[in-house]
Protein backbone atom coordinates (compact mmCIF):
# COMPACT_ATOMS: atom_id res chain seq x y z
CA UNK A 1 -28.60 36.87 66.24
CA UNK A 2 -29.38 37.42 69.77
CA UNK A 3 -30.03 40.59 71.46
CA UNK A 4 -28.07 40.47 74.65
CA UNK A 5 -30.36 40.91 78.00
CA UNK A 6 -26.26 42.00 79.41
CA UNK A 7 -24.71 43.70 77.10
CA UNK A 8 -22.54 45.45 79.35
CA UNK A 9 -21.27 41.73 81.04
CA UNK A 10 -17.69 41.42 80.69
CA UNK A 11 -15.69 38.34 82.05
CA UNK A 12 -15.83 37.83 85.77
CA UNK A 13 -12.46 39.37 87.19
CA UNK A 14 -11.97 36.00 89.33
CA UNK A 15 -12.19 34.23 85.79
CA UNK A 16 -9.28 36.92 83.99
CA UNK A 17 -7.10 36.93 87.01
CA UNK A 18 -7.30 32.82 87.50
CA UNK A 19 -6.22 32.61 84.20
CA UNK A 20 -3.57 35.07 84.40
CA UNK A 21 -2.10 33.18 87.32
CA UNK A 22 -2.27 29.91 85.61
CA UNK A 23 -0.55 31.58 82.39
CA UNK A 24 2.34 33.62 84.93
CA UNK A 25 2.98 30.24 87.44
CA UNK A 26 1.99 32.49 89.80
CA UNK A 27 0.77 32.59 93.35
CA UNK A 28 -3.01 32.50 93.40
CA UNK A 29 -4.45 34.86 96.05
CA UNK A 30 -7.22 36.01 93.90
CA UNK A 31 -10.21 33.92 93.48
CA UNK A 32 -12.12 32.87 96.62
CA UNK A 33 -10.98 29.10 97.61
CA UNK A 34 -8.79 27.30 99.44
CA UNK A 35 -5.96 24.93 98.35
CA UNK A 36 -6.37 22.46 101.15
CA UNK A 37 -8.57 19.87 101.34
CA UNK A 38 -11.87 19.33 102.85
CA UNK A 39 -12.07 17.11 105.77
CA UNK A 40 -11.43 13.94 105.29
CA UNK A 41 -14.64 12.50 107.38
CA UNK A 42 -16.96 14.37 105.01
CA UNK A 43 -15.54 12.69 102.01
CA UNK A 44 -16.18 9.80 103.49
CA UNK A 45 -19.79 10.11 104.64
CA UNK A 46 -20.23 11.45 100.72
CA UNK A 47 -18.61 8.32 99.62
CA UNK A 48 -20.92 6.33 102.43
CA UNK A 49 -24.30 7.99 100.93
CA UNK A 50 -22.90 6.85 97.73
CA UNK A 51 -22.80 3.28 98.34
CA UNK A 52 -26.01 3.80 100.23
CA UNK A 53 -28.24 4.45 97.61
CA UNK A 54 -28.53 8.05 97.23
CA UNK A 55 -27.64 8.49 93.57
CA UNK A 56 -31.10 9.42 92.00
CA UNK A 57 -32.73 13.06 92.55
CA UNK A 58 -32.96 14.57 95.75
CA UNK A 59 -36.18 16.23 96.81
CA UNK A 60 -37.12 19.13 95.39
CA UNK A 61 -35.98 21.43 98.05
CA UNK A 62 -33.52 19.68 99.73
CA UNK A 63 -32.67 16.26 101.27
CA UNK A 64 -34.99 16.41 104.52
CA UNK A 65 -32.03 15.45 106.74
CA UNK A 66 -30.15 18.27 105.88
CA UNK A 67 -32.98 20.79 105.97
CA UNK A 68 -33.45 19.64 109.60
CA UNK A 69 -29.95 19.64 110.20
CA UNK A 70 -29.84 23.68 108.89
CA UNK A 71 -33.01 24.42 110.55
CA UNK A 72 -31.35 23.00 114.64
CA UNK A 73 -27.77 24.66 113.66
CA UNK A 74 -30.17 28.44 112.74
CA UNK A 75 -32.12 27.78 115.92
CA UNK A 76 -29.16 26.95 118.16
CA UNK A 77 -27.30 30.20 116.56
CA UNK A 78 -30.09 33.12 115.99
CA UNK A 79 -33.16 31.52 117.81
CA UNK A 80 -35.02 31.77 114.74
CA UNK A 81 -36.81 28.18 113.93
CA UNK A 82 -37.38 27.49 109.85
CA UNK A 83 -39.41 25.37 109.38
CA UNK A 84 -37.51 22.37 107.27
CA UNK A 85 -40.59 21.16 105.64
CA UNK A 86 -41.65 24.63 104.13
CA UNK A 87 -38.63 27.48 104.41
CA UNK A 88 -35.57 25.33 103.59
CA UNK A 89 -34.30 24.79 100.18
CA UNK A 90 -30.98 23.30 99.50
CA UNK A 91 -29.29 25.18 96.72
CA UNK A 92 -26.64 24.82 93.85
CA UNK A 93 -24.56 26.89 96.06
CA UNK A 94 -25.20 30.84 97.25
CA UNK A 95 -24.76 31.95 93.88
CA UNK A 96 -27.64 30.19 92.57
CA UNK A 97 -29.42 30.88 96.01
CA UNK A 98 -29.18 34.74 95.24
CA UNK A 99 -29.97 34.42 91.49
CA UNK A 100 -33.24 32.56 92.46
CA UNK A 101 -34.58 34.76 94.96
CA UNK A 102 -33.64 37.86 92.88
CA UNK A 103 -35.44 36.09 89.87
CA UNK A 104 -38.55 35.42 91.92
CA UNK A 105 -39.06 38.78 93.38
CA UNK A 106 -37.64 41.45 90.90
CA UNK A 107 -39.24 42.73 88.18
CA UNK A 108 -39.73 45.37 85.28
CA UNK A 109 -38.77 48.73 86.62
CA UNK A 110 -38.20 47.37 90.29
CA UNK A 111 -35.32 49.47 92.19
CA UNK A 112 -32.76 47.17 94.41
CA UNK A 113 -30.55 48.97 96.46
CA UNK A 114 -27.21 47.53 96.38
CA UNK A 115 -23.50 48.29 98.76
CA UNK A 116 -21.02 49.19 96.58
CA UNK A 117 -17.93 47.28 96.80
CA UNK A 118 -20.60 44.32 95.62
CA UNK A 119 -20.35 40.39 95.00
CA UNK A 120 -20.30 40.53 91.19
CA UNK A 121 -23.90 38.54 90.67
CA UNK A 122 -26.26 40.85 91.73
CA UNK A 123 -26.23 43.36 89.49
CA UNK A 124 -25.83 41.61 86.70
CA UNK A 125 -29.11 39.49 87.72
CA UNK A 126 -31.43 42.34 88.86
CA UNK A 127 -30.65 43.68 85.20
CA UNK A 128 -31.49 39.97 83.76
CA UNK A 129 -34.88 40.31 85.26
CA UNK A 130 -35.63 44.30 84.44
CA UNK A 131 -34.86 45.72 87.66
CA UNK A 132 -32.45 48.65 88.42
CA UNK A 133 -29.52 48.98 90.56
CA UNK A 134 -29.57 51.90 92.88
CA UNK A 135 -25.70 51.99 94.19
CA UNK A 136 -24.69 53.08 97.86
CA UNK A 137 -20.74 53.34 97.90
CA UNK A 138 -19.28 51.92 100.93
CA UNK A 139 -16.55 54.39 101.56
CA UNK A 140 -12.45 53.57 102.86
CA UNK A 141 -11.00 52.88 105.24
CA UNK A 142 -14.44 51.49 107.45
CA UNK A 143 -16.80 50.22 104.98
CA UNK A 144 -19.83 51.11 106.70
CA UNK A 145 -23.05 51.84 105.45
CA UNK A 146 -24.48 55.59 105.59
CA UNK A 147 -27.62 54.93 106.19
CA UNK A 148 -28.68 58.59 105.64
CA UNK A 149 -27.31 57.51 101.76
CA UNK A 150 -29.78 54.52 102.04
CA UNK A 151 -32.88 56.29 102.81
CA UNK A 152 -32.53 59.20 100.16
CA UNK A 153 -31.77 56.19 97.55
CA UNK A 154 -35.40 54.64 98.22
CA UNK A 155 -38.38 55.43 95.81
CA UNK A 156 -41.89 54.27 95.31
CA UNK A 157 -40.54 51.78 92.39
CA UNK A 158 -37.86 50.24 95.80
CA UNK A 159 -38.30 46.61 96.13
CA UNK A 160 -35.28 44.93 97.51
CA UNK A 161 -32.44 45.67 99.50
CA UNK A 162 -29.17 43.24 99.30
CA UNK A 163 -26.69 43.44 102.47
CA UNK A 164 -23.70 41.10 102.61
CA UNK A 165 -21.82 40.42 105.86
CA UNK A 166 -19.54 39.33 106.63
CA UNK A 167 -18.39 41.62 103.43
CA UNK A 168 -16.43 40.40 100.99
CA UNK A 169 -14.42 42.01 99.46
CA UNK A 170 -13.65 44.19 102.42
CA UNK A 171 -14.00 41.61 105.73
CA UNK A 172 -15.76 44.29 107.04
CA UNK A 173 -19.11 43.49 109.46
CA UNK A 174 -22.61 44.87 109.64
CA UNK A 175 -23.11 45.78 113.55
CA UNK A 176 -26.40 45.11 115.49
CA UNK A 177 -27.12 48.75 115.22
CA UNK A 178 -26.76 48.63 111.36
CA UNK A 179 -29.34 45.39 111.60
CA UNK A 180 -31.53 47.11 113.56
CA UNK A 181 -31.84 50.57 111.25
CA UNK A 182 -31.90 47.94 108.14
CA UNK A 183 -35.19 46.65 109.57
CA UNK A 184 -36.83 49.77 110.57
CA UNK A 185 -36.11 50.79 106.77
CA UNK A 186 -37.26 48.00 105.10
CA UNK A 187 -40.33 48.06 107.24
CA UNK A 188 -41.00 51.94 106.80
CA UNK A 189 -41.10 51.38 103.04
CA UNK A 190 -42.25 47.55 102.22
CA UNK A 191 -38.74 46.14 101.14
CA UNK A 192 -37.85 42.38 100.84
CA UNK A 193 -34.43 41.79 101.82
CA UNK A 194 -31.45 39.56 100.87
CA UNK A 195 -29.23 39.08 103.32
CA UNK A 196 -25.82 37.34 101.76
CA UNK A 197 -23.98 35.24 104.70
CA UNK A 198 -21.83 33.28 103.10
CA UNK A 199 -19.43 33.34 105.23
CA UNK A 200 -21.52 33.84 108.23
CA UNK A 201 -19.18 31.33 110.94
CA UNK A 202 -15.51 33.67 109.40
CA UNK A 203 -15.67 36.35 111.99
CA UNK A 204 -13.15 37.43 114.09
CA UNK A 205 -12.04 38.77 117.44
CA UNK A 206 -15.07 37.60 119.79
CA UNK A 207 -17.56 39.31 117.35
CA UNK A 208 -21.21 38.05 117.28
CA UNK A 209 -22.59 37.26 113.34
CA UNK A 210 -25.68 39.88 113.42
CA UNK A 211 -27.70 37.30 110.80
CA UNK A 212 -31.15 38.75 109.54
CA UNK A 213 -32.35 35.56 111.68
CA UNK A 214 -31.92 37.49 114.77
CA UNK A 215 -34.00 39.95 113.81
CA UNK A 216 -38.06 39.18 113.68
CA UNK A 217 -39.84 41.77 111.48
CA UNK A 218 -36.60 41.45 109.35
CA UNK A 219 -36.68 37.78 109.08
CA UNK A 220 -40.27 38.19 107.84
CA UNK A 221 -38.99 39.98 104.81
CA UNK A 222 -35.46 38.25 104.04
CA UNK A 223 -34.09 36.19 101.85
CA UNK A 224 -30.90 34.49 103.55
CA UNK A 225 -28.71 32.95 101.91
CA UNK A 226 -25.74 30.55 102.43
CA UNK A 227 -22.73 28.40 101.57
CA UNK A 228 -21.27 25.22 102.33
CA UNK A 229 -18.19 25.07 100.45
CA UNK A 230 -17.19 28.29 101.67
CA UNK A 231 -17.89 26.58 105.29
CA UNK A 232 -16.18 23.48 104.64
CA UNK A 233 -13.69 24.06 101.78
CA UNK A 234 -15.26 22.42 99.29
CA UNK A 235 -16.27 25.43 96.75
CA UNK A 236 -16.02 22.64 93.83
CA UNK A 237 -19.06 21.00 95.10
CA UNK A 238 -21.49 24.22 94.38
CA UNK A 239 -23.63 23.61 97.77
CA UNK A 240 -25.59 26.16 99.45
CA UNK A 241 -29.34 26.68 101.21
CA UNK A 242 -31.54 29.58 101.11
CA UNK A 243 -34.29 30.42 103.78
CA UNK A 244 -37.05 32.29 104.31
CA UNK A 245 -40.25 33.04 105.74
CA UNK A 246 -43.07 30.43 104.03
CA UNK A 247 -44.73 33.05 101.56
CA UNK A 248 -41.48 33.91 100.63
CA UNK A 249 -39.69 30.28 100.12
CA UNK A 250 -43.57 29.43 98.46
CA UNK A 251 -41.86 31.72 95.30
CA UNK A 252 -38.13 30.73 95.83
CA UNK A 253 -39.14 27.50 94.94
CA UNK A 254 -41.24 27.98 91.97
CA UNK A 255 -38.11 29.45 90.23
CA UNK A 256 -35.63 26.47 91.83
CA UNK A 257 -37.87 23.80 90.68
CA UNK A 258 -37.59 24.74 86.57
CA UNK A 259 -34.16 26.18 87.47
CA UNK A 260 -32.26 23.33 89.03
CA UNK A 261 -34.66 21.01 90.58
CA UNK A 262 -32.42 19.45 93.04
CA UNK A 263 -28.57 19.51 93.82
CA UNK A 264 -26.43 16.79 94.15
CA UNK A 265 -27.90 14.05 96.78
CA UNK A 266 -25.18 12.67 97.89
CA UNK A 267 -23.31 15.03 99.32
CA UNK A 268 -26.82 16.26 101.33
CA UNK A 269 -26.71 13.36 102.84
CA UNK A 270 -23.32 13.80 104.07
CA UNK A 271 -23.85 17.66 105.01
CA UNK A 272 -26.52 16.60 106.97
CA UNK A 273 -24.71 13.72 108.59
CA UNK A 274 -21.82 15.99 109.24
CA UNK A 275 -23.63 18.89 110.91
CA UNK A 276 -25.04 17.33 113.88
CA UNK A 277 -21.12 18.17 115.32
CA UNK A 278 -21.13 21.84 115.77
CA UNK A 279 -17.38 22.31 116.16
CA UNK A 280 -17.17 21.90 112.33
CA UNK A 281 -18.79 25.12 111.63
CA UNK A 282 -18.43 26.85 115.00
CA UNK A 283 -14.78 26.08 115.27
CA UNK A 284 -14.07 27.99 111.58
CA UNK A 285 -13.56 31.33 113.06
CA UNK A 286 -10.37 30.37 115.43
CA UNK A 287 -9.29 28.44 111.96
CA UNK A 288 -9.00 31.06 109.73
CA UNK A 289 -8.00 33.88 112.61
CA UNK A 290 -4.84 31.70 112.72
CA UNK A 291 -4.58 32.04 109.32
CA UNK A 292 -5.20 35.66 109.23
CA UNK A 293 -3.37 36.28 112.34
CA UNK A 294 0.27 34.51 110.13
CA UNK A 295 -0.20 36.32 106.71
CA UNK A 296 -0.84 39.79 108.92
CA UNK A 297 2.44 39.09 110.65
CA UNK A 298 4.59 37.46 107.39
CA UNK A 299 3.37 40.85 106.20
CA UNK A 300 5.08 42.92 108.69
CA UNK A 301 7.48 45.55 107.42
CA UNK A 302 5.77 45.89 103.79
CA UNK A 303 4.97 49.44 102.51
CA UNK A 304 1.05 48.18 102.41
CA UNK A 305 -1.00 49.64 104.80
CA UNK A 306 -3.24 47.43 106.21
CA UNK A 307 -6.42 46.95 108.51
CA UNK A 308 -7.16 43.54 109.36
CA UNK A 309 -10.25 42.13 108.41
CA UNK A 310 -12.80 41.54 110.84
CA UNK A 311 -14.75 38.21 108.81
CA UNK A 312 -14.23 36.19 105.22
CA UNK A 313 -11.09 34.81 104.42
CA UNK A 314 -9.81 38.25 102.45
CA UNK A 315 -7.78 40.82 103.36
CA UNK A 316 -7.63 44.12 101.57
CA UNK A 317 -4.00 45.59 101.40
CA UNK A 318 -4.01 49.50 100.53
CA UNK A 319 -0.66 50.03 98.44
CA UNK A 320 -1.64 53.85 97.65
CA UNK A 321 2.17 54.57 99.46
CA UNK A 322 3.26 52.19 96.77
CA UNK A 323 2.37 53.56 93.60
CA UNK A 324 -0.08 55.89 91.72
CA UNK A 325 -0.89 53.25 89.06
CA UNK A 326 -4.76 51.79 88.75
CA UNK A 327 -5.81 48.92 90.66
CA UNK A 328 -5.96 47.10 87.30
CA UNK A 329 -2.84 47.82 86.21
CA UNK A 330 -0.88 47.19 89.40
CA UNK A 331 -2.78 43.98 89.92
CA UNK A 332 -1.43 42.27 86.70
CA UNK A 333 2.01 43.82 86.83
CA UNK A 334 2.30 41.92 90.23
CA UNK A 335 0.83 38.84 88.47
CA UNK A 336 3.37 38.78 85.47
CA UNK A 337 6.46 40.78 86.98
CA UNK A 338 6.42 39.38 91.21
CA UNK A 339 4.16 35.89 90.49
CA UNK A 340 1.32 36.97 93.18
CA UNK A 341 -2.38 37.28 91.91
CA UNK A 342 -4.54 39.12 93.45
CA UNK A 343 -8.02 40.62 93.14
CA UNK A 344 -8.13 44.82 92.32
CA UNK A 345 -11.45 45.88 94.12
CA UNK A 346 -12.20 49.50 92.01
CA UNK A 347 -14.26 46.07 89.54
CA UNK A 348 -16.56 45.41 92.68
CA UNK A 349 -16.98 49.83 93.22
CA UNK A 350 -19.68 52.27 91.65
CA UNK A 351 -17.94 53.65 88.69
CA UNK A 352 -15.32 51.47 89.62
CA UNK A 353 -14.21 54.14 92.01
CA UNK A 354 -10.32 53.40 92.74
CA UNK A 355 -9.36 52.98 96.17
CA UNK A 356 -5.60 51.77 95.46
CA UNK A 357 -6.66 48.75 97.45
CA UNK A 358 -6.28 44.69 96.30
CA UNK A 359 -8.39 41.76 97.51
CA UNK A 360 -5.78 38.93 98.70
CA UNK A 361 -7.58 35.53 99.82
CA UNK A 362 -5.91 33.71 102.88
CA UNK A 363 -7.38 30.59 102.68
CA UNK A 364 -4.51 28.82 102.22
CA UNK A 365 -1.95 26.48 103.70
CA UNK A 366 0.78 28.67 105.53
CA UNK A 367 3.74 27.65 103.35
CA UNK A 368 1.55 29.57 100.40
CA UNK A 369 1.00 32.42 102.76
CA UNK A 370 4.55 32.87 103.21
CA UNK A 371 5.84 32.85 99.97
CA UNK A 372 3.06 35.40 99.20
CA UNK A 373 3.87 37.37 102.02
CA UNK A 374 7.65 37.17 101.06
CA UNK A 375 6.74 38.48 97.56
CA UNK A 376 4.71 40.99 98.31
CA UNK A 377 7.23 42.61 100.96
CA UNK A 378 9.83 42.62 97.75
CA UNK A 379 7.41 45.18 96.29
């Protein structure tokens, strides 16, 4: 027998609602990924690296082209140079990125302060390792962190903070202000930080990314991690990077190394090939604003209430005019009764607080958009 370290785990809600859509032939607006393809040019510089030669391990942290190619595109962005040789590490995506600098970091009786609605992995990971979760509930309809919360949530046992923007699942952003009192708190009271900006190039409307790279006593004390197959529509190929300040990344890596070693080599190559043209990545945000910008307006003249997001590729749609039922409930009676899955967000909440809101992802083509938009105006 085996005395679970997560007793309290249940299945991912992206996992139960996939598999509900799959069962229903429905519409799949729930988990996080697109259903088009990835460029076509990066395939084919994966393919190229293939016949190349570059099928046996990777370095340890990272193919050294791509950590150079992550370390220009950080500099260019936030003016903050990593060094590629020493706070660079190419990761099994974000997932594994956060995992690894939780586990390295975090551990019996350590406090992390987490933002309520949350990514689903930290928790359960700071619990893995002993820590505790201290919650701060983002509130409806802005999503924005009361800092006053923040501070009286901070003990001597604090360790770690985790911010995520821009915040799925709410597209909401962190502002410079909010980057700004972040640092002067985790300075005040010693905290190491990880800042989740996954989809750091989604943002919206002219707005600036405030990354914890812009920041220089906070980029002394942050982990920051980040995705490529949210960035190029590849979330199948589980690639990602972490970086961080040398004494930092000098622990990071002692975890990676007996954790995954190294991620797939080929497809470094090509990332690294691939971002020396900075319109892939800084061309995203127009991409998916179009995309936002059609689902908002296929959606006009439903009874959901809606604020457009302001970053990701999810929208939140507020159906408390609709019906008094639970998140939950309404979530799969769309799913079996309309063929539309979607994502209910009280899972991601302290106490799973109910804000009669859904998570729909809009990363698709717009004949899917449509037809979801056409269903969910039936309702």
């Amino acid at each position: 027998m085996i005395n679970s370290k997560l007793p309290n785990v249940e299945t991912s809600i992206f996992s139960v609602m996939s598999m509900m859509a799959n069962e229903y032939g429905a519409i799949n607006l729930s988990q996080g990924f697109p259903n088009f393809e990835s460029d076509p040019q990066l395939i084919r510089l994966v393919h190229e690296a293939m016949k190349n030669g570059a099928n046996q391990y990777a370095p340890m942290p990272g193919d050294l082209s791509l950590r150079i190619a992550i370390s220009n595109k950080l500099n260019t962005l936030y003016h903050r140079l990593y060094q590629p040789e020493t706070e660079i590490t190419v990761t099994a995506g974000a997932t594994q990125a956060i995992f690894t600098a939780i586990a390295c970091a975090i551990t019996k009786g350590d406090e992390v302060i987490v933002f309520t609605p949350a990514y689903d992995c930290y928790a359960p990971t700071i619990e893995l390792f002993g820590g505790s979760v201290r919650t701060v509930q983002l509130e409806d309809p802005l999503y924005t962190p009361d800092w006053d919360q923040v501070k009286s949530k901070i003990t001597s046992k604090t360790k770690m903070i985790i911010v995520n923007s821009p915040h799925n699942p709410t597209g909401t952003l962190l502002t410079e202000a909010d980057m700004f009192t972040l640092q002067d708190l985790a300075e005040a009271h010693n905290l190491l930080v990880i800042s989740d900006e996954v989809y750091e190039h989604i943002i919206f409307d002219g707005t600036k990314h405030q990354s914890a790279a812009r920041f220089d006593a906070l980029a002394q004390r942050s982990f920051i991690t980040a995705s490529f197959g949210k960035t190029f529509h590849n979330t199948g190929w589980k690639m990602g990077y972490c970086v961080a300040p040398k004494h930092l990344m000098n622990e990071f890596r002692k975890v990676h190394q007996y954790n995954v070693f190294a991620v797939n080599h080929p497809m470094q190559r090509a990332l690294g090939t691939y971002l020396e043209t900075p319109s892939h990545y800084l061309q995203l945000g127009d991409f998916y604003q179009q995309k936002r910008d059609f689902f908002l307006a296929a959606l006009e003249g439903s009874r959901f209430k809606i604020r457009p997001s302001s970053g990701t590729y999810f929208q939140l749609l507020d159906y408390s005019e609709i019906t008094t039922e639970s998140d939950i409930v309404f979530a799969q009676r769309l799913t079996k009764d309309l063929g539309i899955a979607t994502i209910p967000t009280s899972v991601f909440n302290n106490e799973k607080q109910d804000f009669k809101q859904l998570r729909v992802c809009f990363a698709k083509t717009e004949e899917t958009l449509q037809k979801a938009a056409d269903l969910l105006k039936s309702v």
